[in-house]
N, C-alpha and C. Protein backbone atom coordinates (compact mmCIF):
# COMPACT_ATOMS: atom_id res chain seq x y z
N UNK A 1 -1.30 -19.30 17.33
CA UNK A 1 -2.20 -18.90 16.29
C UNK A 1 -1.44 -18.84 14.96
N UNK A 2 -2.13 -19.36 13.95
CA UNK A 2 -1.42 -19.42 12.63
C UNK A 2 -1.70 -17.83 12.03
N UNK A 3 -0.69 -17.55 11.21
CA UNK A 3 -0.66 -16.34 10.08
C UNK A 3 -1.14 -16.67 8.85
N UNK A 4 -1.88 -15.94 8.47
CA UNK A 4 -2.29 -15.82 6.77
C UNK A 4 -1.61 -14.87 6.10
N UNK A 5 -0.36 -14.57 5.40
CA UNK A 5 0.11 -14.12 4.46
C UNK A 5 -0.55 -14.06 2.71
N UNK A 6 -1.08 -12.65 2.63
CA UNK A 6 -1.65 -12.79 1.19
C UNK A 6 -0.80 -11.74 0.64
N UNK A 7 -0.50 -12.04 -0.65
CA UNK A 7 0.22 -10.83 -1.69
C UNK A 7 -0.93 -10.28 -2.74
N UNK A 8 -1.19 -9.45 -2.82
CA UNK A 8 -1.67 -8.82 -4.08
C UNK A 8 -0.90 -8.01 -5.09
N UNK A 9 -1.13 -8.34 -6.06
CA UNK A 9 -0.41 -7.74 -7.22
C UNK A 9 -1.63 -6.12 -8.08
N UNK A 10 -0.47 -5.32 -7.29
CA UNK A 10 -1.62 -3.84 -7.73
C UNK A 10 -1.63 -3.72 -9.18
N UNK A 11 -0.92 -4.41 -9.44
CA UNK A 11 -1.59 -4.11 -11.40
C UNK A 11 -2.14 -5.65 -12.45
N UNK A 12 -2.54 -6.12 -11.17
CA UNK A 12 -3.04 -7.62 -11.78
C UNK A 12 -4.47 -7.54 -11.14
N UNK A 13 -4.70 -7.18 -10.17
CA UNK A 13 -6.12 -6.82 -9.45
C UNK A 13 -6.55 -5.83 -9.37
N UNK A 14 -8.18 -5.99 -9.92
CA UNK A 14 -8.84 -4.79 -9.82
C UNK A 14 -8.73 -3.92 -8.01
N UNK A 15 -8.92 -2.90 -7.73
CA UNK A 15 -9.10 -1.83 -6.85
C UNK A 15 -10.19 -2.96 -6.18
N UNK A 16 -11.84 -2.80 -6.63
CA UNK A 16 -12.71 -3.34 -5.51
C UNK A 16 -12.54 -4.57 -4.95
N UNK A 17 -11.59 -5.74 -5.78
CA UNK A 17 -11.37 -7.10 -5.45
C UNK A 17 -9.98 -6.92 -3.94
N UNK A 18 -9.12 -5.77 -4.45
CA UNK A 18 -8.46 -5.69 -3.34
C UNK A 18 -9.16 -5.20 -1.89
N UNK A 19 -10.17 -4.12 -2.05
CA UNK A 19 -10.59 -3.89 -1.34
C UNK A 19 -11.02 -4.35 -0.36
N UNK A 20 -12.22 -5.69 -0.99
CA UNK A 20 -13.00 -6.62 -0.53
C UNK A 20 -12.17 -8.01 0.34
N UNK A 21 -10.82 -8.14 -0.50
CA UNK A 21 -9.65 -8.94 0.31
C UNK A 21 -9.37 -8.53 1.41
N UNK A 22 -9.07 -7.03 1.35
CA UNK A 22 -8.94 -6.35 2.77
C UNK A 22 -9.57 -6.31 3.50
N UNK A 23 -10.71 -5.78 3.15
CA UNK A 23 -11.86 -5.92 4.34
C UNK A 23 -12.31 -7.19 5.18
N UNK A 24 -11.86 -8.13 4.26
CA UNK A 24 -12.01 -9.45 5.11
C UNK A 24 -11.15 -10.29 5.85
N UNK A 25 -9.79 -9.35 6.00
CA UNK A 25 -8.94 -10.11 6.18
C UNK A 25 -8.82 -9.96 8.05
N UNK A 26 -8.45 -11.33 8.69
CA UNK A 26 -8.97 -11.03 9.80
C UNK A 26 -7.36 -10.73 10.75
N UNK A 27 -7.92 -10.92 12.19
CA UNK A 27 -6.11 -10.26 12.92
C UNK A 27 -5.22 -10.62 12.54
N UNK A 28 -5.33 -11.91 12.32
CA UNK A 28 -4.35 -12.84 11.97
C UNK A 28 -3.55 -12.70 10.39
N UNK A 29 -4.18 -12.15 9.90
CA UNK A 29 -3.87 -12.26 8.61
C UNK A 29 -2.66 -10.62 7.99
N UNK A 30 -2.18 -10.92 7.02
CA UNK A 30 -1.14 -9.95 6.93
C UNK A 30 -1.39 -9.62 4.96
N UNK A 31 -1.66 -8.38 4.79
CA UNK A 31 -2.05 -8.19 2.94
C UNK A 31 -1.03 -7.53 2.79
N UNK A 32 -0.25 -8.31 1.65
CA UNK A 32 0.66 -7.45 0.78
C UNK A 32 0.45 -6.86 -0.60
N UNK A 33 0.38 -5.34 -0.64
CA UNK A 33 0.12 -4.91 -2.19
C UNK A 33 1.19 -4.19 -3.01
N UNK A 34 1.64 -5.04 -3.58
CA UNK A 34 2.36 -4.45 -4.97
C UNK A 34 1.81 -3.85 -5.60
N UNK A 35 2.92 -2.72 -5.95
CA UNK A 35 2.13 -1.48 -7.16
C UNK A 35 1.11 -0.76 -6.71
N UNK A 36 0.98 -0.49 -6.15
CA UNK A 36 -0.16 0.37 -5.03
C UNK A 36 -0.52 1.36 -6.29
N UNK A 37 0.76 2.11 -6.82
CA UNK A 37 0.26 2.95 -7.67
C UNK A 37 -0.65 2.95 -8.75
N UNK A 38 -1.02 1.24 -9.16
CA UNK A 38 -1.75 1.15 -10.18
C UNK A 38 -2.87 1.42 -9.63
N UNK A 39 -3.32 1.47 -8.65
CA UNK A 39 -4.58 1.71 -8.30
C UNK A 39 -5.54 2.96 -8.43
N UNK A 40 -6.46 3.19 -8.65
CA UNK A 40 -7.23 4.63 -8.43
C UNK A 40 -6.95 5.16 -6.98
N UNK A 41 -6.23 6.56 -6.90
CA UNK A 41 -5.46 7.19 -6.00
C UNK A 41 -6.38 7.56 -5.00
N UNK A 42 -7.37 7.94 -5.34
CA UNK A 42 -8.35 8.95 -4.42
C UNK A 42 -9.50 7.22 -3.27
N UNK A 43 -9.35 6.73 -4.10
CA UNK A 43 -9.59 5.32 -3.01
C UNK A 43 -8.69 4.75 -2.38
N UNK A 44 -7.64 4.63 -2.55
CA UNK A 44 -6.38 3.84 -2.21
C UNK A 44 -5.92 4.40 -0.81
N UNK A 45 -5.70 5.77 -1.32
CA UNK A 45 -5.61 7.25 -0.02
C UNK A 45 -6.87 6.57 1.10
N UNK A 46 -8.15 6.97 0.92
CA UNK A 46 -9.07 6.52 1.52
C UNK A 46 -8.79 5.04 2.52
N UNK A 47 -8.67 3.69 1.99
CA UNK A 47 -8.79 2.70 2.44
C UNK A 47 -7.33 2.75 3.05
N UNK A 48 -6.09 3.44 2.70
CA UNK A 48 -5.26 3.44 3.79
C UNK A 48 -5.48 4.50 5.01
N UNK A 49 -6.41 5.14 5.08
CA UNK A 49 -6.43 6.07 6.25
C UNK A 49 -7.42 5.09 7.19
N UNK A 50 -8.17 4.37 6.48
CA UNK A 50 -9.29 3.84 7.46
C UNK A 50 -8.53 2.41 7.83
N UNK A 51 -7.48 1.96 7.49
CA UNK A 51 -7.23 0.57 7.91
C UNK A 51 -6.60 0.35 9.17
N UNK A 52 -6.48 1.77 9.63
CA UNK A 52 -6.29 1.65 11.53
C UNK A 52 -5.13 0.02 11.95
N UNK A 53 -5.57 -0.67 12.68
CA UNK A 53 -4.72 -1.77 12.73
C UNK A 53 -4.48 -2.83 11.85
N UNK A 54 -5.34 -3.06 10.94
CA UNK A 54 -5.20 -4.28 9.97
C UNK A 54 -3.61 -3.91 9.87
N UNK A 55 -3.32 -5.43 9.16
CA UNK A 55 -1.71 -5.63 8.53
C UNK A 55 -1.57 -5.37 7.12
N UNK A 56 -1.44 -4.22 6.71
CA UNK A 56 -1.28 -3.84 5.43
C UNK A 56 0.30 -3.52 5.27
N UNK A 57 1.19 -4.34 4.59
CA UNK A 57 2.03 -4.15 4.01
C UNK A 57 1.89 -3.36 2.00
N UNK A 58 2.64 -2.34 1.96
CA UNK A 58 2.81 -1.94 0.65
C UNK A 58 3.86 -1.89 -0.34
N UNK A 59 4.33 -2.21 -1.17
CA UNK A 59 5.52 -2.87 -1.53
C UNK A 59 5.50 -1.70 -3.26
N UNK A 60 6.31 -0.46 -2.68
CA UNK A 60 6.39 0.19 -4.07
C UNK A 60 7.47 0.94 -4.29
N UNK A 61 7.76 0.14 -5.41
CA UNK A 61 8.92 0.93 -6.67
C UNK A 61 8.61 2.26 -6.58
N UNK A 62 9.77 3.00 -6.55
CA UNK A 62 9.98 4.08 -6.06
C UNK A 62 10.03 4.97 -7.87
N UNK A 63 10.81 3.81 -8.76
CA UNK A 63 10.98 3.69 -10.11
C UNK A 63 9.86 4.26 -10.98
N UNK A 64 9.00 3.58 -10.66
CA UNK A 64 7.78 3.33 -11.53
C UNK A 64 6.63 4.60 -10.48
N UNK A 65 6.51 4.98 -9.27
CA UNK A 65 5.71 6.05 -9.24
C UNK A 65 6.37 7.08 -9.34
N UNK A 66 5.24 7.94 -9.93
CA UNK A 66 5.41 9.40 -9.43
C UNK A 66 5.71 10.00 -7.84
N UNK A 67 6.40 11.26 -7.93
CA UNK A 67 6.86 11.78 -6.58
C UNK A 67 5.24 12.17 -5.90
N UNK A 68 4.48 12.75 -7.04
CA UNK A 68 3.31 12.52 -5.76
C UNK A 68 2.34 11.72 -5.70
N UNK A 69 2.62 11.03 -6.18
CA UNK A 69 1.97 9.22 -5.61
C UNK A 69 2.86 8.80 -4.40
N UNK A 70 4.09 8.58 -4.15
CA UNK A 70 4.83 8.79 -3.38
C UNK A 70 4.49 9.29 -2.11
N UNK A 71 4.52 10.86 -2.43
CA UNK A 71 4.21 11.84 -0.99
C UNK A 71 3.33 11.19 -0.50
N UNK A 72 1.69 11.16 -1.23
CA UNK A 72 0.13 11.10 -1.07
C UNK A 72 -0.03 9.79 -0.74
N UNK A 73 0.76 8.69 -0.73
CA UNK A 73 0.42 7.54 -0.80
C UNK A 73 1.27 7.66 1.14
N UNK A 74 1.83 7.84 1.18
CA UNK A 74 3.10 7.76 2.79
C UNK A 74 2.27 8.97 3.46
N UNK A 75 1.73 9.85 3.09
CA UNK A 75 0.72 10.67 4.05
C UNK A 75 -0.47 9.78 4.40
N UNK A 76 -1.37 9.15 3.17
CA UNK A 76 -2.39 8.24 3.58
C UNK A 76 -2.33 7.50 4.39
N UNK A 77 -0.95 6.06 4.99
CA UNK A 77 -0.74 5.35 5.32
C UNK A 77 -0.60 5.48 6.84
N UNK A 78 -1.74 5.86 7.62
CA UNK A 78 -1.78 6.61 8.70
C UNK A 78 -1.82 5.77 9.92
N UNK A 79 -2.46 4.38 9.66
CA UNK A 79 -2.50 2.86 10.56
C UNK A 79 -1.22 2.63 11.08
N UNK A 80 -2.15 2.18 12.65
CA UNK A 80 -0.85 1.75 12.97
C UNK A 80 -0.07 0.29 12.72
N UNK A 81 -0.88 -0.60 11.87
CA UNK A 81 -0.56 -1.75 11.35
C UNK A 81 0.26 -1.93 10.09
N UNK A 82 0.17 -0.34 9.35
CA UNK A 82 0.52 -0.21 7.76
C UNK A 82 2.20 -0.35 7.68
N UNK A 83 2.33 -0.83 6.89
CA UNK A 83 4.49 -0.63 6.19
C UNK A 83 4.59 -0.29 5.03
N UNK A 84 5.25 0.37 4.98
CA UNK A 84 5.65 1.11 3.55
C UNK A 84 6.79 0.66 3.14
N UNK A 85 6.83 -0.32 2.24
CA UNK A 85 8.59 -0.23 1.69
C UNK A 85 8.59 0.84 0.42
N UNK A 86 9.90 1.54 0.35
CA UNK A 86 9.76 2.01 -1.35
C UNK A 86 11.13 1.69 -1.84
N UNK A 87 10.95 0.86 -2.56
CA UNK A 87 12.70 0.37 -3.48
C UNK A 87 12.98 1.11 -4.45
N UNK A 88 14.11 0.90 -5.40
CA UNK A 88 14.61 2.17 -6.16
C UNK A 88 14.36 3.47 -6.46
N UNK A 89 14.60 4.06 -5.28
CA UNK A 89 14.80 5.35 -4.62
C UNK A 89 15.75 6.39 -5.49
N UNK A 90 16.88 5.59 -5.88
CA UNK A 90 17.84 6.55 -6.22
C UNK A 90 17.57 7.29 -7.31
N UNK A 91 16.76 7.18 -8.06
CA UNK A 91 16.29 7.88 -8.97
C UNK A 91 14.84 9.22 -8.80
N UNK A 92 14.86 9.14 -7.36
CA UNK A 92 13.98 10.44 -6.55
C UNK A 92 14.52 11.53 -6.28
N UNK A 93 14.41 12.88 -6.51
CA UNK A 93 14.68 13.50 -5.91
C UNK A 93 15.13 14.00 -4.65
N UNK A 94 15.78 14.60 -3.79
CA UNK A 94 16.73 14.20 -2.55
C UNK A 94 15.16 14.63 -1.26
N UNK A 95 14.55 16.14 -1.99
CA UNK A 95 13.30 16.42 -1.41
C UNK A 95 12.30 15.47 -1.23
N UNK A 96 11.75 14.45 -1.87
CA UNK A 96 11.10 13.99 -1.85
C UNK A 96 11.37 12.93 -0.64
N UNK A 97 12.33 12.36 -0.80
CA UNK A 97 12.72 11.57 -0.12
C UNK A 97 12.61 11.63 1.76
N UNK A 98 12.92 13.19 1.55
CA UNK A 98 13.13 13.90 2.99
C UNK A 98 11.53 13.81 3.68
């Protein structure tokens, strides 16, 4: 079976266009979103608690969010399909991190 690899860019796409990508994306397929943080938080939270197995990869600068975008975003991410990367870290607090 072939893979579909898609990237989304969270501060180049609107929230409902990602949404609607997601929702359609089928087993096979794998969504990557950059910048998660640009997104409206209180949906974002939402559509990562409900994405259960889909392949949601999240790809966020550790730099550029806030610590509780951070927390709230790695509590949401509750699927068992979801990945969290967070890159430049070193500039987080040691708590946060923990």
């Amino acid at each position: 079976m072939k893979e579909l690899n898609m990237m989304c860019l969270g501060e180049k796409i609107s929230f409902n266009n990602f949404a609607s990508i997601f929702s359609a994306a089928g087993a096979n397929t794998n969504v990557t979103l950059t910048m998660p943080q640009a997104f409206p938080q209180a949906e974002l939270q939402a559509l990562l608690r409900s994405a259960g197995t889909k392949r949601l990869n999240l790809q966020m600068p550790g730099a550029s969010a806030s610590s509780a975008q951070i927390i709230a975003l790695l509590e949401a991410a509750t699927g068992s399909g979801t990945r969290v990367a967070l890159s430049s870290v070193s500039s987080r607090p040691q708590s946060v991190l923990q």
